[in-house]
C-alpha atoms as a PDB file:
ATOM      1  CA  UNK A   1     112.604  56.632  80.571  1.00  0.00           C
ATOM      2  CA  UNK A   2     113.357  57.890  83.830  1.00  0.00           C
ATOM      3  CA  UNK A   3     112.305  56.127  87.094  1.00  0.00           C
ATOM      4  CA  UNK A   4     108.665  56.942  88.638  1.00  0.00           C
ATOM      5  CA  UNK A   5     108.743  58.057  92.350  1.00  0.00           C
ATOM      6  CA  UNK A   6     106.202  56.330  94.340  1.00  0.00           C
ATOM      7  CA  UNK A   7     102.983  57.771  94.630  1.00  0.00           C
ATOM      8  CA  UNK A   8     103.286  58.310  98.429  1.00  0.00           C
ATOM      9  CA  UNK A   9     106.495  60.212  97.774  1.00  0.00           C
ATOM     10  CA  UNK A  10     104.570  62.237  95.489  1.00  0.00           C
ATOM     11  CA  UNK A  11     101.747  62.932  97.466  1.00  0.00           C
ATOM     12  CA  UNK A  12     104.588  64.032 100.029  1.00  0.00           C
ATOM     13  CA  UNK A  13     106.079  66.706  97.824  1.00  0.00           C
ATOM     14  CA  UNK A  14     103.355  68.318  96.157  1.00  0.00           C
ATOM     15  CA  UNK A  15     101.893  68.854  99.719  1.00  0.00           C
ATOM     16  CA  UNK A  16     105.289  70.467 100.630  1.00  0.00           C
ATOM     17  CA  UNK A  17     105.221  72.396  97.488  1.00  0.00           C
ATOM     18  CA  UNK A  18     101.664  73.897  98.245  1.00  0.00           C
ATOM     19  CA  UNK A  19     103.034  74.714 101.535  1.00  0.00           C
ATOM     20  CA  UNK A  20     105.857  76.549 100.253  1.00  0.00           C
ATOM     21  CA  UNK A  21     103.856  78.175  97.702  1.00  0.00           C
ATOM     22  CA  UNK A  22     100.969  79.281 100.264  1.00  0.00           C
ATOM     23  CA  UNK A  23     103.618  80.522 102.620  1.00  0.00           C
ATOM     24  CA  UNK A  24     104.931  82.365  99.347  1.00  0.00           C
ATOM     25  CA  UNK A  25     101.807  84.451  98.402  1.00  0.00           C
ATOM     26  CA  UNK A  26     100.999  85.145 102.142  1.00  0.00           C
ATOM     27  CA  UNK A  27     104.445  86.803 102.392  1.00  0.00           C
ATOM     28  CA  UNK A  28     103.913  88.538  99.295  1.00  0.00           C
ATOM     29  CA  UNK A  29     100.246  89.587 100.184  1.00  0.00           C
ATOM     30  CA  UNK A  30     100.865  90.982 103.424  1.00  0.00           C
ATOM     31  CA  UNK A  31     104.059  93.141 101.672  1.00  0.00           C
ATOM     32  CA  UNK A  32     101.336  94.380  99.264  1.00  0.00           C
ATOM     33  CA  UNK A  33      99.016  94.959 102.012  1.00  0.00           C
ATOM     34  CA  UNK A  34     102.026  97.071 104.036  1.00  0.00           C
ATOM     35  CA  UNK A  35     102.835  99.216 101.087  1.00  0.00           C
ATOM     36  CA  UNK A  36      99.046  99.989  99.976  1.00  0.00           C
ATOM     37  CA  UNK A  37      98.293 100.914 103.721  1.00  0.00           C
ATOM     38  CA  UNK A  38     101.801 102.766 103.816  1.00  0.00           C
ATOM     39  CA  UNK A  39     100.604 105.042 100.791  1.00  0.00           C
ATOM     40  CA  UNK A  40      97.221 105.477 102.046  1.00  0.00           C
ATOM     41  CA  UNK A  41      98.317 106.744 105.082  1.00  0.00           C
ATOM     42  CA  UNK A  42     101.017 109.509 103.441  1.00  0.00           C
ATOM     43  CA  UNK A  43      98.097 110.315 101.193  1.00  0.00           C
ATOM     44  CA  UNK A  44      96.544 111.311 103.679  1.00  0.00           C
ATOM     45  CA  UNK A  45      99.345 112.735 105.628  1.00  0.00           C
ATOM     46  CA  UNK A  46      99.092 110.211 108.538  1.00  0.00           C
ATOM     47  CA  UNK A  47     102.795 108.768 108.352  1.00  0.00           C
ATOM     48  CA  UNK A  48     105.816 110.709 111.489  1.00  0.00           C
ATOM     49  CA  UNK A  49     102.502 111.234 113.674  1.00  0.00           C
ATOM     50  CA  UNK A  50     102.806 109.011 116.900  1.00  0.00           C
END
């Protein structure tokens, strides 16, 4: 059996985890959010206009 990391240690790196992983899906969501508003915007023949 291997050994148990303290529960304070624990707490510690699932709260860094979440961070990472929220930081994670906001990257990714904002990405999605630039490339749906990209092809909007060519659909409609917005994109090289100033």
């Amino acid at each position: 059996m291997g050994a148990q990391i303290p529960e304070p240690d624990q707490i510690k790196q699932f709260k860094e985890f979440l961070g990472t992983d929220n930081k994670l899906k906001e990257i990714c969501f904002l990405d999605c959010v630039k490339t749906q508003n990209e092809a909007l915007a060519a659909k409609a023949g917005l994109l090289g206009q100033p």
